[in-house]
Protein backbone atom coordinates (compact mmCIF):
# COMPACT_ATOMS: atom_id res chain seq x y z
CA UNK A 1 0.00 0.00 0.00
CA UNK A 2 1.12 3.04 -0.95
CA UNK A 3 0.44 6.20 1.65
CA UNK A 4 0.99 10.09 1.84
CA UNK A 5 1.23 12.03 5.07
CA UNK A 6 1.23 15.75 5.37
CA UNK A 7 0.48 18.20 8.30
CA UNK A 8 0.46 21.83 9.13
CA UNK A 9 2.63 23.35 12.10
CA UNK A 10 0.23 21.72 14.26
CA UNK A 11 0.76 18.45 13.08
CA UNK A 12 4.19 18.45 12.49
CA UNK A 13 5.55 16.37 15.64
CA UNK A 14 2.98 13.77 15.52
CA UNK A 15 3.64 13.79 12.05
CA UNK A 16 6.65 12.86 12.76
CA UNK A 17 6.57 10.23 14.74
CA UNK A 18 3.77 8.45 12.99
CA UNK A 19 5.96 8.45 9.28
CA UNK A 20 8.87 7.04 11.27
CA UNK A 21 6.48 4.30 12.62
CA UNK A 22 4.88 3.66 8.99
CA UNK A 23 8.78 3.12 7.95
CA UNK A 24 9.66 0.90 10.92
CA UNK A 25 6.94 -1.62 9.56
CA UNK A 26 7.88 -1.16 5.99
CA UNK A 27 5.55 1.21 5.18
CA UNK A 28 5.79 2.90 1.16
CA UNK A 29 5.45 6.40 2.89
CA UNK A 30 5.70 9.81 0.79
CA UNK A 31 5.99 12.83 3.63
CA UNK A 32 4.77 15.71 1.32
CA UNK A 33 5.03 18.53 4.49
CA UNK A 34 5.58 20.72 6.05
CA UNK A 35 8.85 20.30 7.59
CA UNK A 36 8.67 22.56 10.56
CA UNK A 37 6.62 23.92 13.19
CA UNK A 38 6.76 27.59 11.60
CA UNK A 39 3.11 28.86 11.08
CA UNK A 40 1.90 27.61 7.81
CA UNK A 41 -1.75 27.01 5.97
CA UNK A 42 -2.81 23.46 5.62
CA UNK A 43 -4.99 23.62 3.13
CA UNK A 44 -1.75 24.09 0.94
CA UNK A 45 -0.95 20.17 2.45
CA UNK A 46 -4.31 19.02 2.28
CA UNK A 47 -4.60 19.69 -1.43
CA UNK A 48 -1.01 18.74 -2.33
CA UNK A 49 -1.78 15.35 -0.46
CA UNK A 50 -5.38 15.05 -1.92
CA UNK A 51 -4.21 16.14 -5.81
CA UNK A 52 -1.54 12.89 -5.42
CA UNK A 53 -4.44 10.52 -3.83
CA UNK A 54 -6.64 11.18 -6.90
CA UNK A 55 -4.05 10.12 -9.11
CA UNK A 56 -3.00 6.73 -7.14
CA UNK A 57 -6.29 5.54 -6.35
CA UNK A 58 -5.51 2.36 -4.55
CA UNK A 59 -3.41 4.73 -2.19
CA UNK A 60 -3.88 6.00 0.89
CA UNK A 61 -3.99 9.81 2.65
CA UNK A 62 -2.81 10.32 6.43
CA UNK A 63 -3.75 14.61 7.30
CA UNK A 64 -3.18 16.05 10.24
CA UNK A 65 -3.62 19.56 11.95
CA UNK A 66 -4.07 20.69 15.55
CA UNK A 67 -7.67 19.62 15.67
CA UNK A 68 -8.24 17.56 12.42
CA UNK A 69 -11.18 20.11 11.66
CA UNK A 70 -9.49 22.33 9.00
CA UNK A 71 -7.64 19.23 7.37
CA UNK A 72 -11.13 17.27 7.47
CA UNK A 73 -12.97 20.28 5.91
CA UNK A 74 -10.27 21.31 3.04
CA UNK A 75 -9.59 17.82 2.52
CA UNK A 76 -13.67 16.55 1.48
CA UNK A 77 -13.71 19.48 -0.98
CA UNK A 78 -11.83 17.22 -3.20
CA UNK A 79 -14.63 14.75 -5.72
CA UNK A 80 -13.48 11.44 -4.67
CA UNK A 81 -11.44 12.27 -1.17
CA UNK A 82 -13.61 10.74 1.55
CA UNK A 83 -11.30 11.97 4.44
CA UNK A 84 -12.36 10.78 8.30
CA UNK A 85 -11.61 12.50 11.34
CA UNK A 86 -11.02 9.87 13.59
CA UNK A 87 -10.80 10.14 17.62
CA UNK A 88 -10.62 6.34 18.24
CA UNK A 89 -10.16 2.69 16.37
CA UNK A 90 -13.92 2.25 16.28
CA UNK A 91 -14.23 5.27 13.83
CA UNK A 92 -11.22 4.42 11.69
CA UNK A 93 -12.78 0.76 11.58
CA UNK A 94 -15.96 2.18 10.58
CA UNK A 95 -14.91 4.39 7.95
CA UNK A 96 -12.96 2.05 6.52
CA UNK A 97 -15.77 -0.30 6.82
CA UNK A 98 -18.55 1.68 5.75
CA UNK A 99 -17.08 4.61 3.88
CA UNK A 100 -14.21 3.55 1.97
CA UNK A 101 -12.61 6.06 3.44
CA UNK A 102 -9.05 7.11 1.78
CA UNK A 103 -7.60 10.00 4.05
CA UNK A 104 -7.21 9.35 7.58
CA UNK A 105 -7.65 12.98 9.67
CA UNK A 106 -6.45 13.44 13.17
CA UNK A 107 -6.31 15.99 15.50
CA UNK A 108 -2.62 16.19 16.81
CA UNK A 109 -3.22 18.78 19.70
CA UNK A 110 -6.50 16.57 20.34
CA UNK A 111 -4.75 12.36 20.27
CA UNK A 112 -1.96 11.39 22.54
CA UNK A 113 0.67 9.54 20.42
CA UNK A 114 -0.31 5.63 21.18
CA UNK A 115 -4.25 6.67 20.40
CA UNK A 116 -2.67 8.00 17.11
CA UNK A 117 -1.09 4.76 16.40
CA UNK A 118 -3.37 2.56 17.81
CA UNK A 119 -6.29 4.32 14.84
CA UNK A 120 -3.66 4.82 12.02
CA UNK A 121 -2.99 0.80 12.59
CA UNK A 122 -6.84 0.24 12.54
CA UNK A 123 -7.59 2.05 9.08
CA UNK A 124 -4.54 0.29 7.30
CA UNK A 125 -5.64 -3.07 8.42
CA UNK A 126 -9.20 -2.38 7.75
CA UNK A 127 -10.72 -3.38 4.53
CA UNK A 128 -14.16 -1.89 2.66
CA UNK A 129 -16.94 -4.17 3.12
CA UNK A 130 -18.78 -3.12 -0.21
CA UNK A 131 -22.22 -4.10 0.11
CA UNK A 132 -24.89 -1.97 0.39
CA UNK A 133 -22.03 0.67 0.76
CA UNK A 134 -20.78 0.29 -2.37
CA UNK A 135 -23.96 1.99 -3.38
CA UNK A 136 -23.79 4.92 -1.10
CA UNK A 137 -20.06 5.08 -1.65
CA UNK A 138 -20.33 6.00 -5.36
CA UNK A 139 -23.20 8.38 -4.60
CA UNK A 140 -20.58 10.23 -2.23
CA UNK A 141 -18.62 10.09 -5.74
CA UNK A 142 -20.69 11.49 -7.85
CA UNK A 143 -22.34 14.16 -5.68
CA UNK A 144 -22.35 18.33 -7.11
CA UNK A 145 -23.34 20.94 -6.42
């Protein structure tokens, strides 16, 4: 599986630290930014990392900001991002599940570091069921405005 990360200044640490754990277990992880804690705008990351999820389909988004909010909200603006704020492995299970999800949002001011690891390993090893979502996944899909 292929996966992007990216955070704001918020993010950044936890960041971090979850793309050195994706590595550690052989992980194909691209850190697209940002590389500091200097003030920065993340919807310049969450469209970088959304633009390069649209072209790989099959791979997978990690976001993060202070709350997950602003990532969450820049992020679904994309047609065919379905990005999930997450607080706990029931959610990310769920999403996955349910949603199809492809961008995994946390909150990094919000989840201790463990929680964080404990949901990011719960959406990678969690598969779509299809189903009756299937339907209401492609509706997502096709949705304008």
């Amino acid at each position: 599986m292929i996966l992007f990360i990216a955070s704001d200044h918020g993010g950044f640490m936890l960041k971090n630290k979850l793309n050195d754990y994706l590595r550690r277990k052989s992980y194909d992880c691209t850190d697209m930014g940002c590389d500091s804690t200097e003030s920065c705008d993340y919807p310049d990351y969450a469209e970088k990392l959304c633009r390069q999820i649209l072209k790989m389909p099959d791979s997978k988004g990690i976001l993060l900001c202070g709350t997950g909010i602003g990532m969450s909200i820049a992020a679904n603006r994309f047609p065919g991002i379905r990005a999930a704020l997450c607080h706990n492995s029931l959610e990310a299970r769920l999403t996955r599940q349910h949603n199809d999800s492809n961008i995994l949002v946390l909150g990094a001011r919000i989840t201790g570091d463990e929680l964080a690891l404990d949901i990011l390993d719960t959406f990678l090893s969690t598969s779509f069921e299809g189903g009756r979502h299937k339907r209401r996944v492609e509706m997502l899909d096709n949705l304008t405005v």
